[in-house]
N, C-alpha and C. Protein backbone atom coordinates (compact mmCIF):
# COMPACT_ATOMS: atom_id res chain seq x y z
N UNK A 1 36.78 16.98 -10.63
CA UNK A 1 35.38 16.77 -10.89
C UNK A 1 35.15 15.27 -11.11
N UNK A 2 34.36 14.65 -10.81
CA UNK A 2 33.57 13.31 -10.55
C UNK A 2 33.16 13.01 -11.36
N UNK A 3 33.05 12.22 -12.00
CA UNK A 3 31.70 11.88 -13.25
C UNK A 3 30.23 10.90 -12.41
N UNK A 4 29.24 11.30 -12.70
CA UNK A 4 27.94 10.88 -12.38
C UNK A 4 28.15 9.79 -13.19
N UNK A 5 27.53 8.72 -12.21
CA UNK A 5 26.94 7.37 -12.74
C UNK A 5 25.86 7.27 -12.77
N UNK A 6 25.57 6.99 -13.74
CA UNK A 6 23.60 6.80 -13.93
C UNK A 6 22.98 5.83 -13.25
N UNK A 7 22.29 5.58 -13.27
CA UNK A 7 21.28 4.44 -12.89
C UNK A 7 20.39 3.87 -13.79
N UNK A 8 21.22 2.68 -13.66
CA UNK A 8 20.23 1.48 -14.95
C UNK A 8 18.91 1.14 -14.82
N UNK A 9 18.24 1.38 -13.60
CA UNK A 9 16.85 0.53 -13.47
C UNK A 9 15.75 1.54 -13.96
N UNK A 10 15.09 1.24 -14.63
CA UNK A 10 14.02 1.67 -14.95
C UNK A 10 12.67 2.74 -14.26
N UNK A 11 12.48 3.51 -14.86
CA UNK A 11 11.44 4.25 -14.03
C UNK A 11 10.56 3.63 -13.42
N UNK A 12 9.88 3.95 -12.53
CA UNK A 12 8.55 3.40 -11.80
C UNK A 12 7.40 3.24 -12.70
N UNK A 13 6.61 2.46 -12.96
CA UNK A 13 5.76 2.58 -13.70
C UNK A 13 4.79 3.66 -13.22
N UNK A 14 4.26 4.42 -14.18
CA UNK A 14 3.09 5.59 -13.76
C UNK A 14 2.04 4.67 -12.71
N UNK A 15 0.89 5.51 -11.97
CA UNK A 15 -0.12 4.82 -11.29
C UNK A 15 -1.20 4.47 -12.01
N UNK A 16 -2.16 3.87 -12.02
CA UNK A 16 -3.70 3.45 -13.01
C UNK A 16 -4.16 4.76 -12.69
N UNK A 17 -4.99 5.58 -13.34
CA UNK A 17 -5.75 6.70 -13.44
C UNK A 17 -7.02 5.92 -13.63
N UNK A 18 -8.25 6.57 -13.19
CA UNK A 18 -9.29 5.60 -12.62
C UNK A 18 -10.09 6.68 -12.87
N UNK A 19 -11.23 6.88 -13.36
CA UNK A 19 -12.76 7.83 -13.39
C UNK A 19 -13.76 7.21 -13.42
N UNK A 20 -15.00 7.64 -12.84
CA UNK A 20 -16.06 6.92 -12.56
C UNK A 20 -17.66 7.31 -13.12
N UNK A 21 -18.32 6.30 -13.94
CA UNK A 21 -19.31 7.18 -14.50
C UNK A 21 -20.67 6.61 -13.59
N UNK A 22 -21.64 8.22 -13.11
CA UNK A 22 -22.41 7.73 -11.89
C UNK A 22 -23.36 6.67 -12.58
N UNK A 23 -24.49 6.78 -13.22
CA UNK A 23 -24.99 5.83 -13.69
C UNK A 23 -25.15 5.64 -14.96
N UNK A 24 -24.47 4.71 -15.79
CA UNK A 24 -24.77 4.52 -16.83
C UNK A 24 -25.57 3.60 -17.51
N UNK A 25 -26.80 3.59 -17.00
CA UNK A 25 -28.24 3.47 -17.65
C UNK A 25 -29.28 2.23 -16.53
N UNK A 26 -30.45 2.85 -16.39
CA UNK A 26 -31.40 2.27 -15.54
C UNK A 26 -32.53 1.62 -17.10
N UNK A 27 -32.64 0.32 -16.34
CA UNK A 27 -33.70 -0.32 -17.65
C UNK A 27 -34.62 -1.21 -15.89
N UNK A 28 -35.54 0.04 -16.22
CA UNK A 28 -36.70 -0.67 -15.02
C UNK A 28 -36.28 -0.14 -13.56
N UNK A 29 -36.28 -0.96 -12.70
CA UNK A 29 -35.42 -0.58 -11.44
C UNK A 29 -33.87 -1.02 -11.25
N UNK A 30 -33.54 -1.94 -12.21
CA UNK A 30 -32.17 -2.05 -11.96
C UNK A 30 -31.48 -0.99 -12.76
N UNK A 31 -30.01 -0.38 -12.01
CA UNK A 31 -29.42 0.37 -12.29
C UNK A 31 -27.75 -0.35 -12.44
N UNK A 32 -27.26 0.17 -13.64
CA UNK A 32 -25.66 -0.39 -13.66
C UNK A 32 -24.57 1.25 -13.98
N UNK A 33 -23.63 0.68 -13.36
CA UNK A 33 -22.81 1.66 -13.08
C UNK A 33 -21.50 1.16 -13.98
N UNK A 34 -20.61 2.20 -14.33
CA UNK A 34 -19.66 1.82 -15.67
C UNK A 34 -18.37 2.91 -14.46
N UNK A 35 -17.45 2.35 -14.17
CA UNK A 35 -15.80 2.34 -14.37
C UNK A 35 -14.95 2.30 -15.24
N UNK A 36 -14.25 3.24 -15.25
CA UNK A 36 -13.12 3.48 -16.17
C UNK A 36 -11.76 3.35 -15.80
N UNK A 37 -10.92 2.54 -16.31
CA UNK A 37 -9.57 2.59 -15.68
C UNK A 37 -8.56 2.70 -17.14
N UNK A 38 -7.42 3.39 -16.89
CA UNK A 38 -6.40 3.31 -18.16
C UNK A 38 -5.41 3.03 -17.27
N UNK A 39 -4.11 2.54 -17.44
CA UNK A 39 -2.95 2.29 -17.37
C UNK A 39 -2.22 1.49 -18.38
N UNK A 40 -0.91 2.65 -18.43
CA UNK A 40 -0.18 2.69 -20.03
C UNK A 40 -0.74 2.24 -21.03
N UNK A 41 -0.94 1.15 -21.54
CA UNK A 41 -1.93 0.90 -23.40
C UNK A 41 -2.91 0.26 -22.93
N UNK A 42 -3.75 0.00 -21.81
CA UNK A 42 -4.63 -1.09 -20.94
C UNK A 42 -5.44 -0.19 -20.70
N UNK A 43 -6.68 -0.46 -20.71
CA UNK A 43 -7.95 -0.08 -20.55
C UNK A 43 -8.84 -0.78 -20.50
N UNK A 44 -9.82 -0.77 -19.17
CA UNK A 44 -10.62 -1.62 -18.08
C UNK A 44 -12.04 -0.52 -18.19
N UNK A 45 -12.79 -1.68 -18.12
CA UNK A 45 -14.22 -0.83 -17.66
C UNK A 45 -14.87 -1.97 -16.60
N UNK A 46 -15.47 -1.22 -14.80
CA UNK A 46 -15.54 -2.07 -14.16
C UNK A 46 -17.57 -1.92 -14.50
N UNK A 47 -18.09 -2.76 -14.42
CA UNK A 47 -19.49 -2.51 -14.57
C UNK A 47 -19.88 -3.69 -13.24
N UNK A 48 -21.21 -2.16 -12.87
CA UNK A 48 -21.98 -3.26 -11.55
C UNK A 48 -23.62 -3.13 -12.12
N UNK A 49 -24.29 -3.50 -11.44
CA UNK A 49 -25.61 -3.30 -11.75
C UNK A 49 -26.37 -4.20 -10.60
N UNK A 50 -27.27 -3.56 -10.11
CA UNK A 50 -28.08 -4.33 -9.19
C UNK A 50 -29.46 -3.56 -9.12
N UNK A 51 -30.29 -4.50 -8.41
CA UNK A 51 -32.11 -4.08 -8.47
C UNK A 51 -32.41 -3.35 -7.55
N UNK A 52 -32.69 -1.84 -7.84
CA UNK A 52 -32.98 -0.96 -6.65
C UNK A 52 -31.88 0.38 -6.61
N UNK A 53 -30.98 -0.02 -7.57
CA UNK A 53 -29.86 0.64 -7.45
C UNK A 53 -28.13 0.20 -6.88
N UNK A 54 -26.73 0.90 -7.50
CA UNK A 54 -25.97 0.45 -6.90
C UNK A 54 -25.21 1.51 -5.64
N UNK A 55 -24.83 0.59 -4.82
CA UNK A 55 -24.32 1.66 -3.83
C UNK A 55 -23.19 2.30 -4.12
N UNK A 56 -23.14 3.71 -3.60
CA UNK A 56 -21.82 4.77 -4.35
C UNK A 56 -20.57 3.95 -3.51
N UNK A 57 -20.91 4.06 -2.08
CA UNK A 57 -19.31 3.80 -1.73
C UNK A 57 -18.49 2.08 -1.93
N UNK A 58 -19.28 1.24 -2.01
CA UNK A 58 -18.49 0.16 -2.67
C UNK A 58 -18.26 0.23 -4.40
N UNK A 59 -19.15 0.73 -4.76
CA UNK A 59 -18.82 0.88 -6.80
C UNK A 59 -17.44 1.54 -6.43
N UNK A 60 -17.23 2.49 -5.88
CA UNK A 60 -16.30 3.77 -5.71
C UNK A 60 -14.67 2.78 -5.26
N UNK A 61 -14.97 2.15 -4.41
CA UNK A 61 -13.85 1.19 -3.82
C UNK A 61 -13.28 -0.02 -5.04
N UNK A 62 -14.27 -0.64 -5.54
CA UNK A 62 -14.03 -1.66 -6.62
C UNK A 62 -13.21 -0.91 -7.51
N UNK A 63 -13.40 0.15 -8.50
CA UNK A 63 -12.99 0.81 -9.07
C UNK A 63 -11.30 0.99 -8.65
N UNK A 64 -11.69 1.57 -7.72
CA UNK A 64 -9.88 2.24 -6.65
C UNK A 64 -9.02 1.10 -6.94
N UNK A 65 -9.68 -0.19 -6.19
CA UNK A 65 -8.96 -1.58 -5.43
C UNK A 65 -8.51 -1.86 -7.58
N UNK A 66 -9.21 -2.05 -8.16
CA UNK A 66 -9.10 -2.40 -9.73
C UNK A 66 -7.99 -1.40 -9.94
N UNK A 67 -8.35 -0.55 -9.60
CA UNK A 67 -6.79 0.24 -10.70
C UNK A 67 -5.37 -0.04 -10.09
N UNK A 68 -5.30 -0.18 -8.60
CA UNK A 68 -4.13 -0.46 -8.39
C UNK A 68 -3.40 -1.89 -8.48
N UNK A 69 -4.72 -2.98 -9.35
CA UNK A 69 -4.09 -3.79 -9.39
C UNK A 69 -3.48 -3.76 -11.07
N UNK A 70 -3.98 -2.80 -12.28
CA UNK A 70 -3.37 -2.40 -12.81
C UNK A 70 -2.38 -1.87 -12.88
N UNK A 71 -2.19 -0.96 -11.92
CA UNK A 71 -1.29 0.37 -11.80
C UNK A 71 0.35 -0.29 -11.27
C-alpha cells in the first residue's frame, strides 16, 4: 500500500456571488439602481442612476464584470 501525498496549495478561492436590486429609488425622473456583491469578508454595492431611467442590460453586466473582479 502507497501512502497519499497531499497537496500543499491552497483551495481556489470561492467565486463573487453578485444580486441585483431592480430599482432602488426614483426622486423625479431620475432613477438609481443598487448592486450587490459579497466575496469572502468584502462587500461592494455597484450604484447607477441616470435621467429617464437605467438600462437593465448594462446595470446587469457592470454588476457581473464587478464581481469577477472581486471573485
Amino acid at each position: 500500500m502507497t501512502a497519499r501525498r497531499q497537496d500543499p496549495s491552497p483551495a481556489p478561492p470561492r467565486p463573487a456571488r453578485h444580486g441585483t436590486v431592480d430599482v432602488f429609488a426614483e426622486a423625479g425622473d431620475e432613477e438609481v439602481r443598487v448592486g450587490c456583491i459579497q466575496s469572502g469578508d468584502v462587500q461592494a454595492a455597484v450604484f447607477q442612476s441616470r435621467k429617464g431611467g437605467v438600462a437593465t442590460v448594462p446595470f446587469r453586466q457592470t454588476v457581473v464584470l464587478q464581481s469577477r473582479l472581486l471573485g
